[in-house]
Protein backbone atom coordinates (compact mmCIF):
# COMPACT_ATOMS: atom_id res chain seq x y z
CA UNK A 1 -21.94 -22.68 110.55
CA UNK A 2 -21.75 -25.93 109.44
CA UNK A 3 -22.80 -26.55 105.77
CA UNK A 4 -22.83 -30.62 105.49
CA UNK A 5 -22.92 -32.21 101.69
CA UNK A 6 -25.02 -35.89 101.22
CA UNK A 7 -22.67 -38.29 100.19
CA UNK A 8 -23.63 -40.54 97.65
CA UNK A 9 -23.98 -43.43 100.50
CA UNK A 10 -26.21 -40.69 102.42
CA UNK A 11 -24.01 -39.44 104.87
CA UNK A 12 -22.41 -35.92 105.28
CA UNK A 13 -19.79 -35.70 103.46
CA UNK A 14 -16.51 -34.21 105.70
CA UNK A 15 -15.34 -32.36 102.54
CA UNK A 16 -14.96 -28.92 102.78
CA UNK A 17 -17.59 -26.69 101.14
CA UNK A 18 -16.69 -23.40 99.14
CA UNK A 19 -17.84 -20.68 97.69
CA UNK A 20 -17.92 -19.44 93.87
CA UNK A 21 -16.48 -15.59 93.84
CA UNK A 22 -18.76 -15.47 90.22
CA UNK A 23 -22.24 -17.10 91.30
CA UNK A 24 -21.58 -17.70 94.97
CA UNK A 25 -23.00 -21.17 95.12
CA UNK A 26 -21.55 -23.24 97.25
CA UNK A 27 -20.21 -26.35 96.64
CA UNK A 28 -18.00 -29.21 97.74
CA UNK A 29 -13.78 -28.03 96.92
CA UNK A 30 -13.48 -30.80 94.57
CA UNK A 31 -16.45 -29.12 92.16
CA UNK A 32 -14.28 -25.90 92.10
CA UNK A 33 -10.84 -24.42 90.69
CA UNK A 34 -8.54 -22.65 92.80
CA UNK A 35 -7.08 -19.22 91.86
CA UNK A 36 -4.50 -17.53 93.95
CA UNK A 37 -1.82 -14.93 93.28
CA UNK A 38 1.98 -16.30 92.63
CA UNK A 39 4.16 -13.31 93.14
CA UNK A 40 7.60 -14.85 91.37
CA UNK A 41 8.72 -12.38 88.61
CA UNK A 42 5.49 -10.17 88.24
CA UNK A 43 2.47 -10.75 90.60
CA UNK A 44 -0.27 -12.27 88.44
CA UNK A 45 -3.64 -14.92 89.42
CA UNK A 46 -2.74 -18.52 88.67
CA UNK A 47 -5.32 -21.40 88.82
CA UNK A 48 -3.39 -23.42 92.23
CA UNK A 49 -4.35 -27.01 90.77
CA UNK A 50 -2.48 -28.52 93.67
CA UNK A 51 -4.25 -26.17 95.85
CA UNK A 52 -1.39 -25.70 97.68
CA UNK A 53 0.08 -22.49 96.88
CA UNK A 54 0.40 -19.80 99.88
CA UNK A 55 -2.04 -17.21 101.19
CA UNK A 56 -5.19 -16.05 100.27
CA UNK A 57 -7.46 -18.08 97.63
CA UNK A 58 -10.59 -17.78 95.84
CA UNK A 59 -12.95 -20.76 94.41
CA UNK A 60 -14.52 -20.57 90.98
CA UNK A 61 -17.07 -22.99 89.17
CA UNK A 62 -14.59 -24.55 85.85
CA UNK A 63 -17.46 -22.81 83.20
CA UNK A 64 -17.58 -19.84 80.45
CA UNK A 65 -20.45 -18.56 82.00
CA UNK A 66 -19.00 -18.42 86.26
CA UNK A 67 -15.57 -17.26 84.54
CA UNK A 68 -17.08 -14.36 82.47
CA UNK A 69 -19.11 -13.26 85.05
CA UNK A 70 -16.15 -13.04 87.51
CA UNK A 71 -14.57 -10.90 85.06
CA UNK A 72 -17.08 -8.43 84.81
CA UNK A 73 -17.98 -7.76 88.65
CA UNK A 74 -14.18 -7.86 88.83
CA UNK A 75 -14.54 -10.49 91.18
CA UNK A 76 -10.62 -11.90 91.31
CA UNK A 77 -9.14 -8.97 92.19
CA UNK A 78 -11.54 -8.45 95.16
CA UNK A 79 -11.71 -11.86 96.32
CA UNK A 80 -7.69 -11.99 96.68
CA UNK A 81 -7.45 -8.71 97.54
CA UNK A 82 -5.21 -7.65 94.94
CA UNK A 83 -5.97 -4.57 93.29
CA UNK A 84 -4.94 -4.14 89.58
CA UNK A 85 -3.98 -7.54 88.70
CA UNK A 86 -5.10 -8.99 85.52
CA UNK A 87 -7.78 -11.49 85.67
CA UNK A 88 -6.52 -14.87 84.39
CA UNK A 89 -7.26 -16.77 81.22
CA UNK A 90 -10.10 -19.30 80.98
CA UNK A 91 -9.46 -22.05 78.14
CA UNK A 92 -13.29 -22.46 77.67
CA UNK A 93 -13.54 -18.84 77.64
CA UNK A 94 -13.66 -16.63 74.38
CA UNK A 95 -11.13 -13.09 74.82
């Protein structure tokens, strides 16, 4: 399934398109943060601005309302597959 994005000169864009775990509208990467779960010290759910960090990720719209959504369907723990980890702080977010 091939989900193609309209450039601004027209043409499909060859970005790769994502999902939001909170609304799940998709949208090009670049339009979405990164969370995945950095297992150093304590396991915990980091945004991956480099988008770089190993194994599974999930996409999320940078805004109050996508973030507090996620939070209430629980939505980071089940999109990373790790059960009982905190969700992580949002700075435009009010907790």
């Amino acid at each position: 399934m091939s989900s193609a994005v309209q450039s601004p000169t027209g043409l499909p864009s060859t970005e790769p398109i994502r999902m939001c775990i909170a609304c799940r509208e998709r949208a090009p990467q670049s339009q979405l943060l990164r969370l995945a779960v950095l297992t150093a010290d304590e396991p915990r759910i980091v945004v991956d601005a480099s988008r770089r960090l190993p194994g599974r990720g999930a996409w999320i719209h940078d805004s109050a309302a996508c973030w507090k959504r996620a939070r209430a369907k629980k939505a980071f723990s089940v999109a990373l597959r790790s059960p009982g980890l905190p969700a992580p702080a949002h700075d435009g977010e009010d907790t």
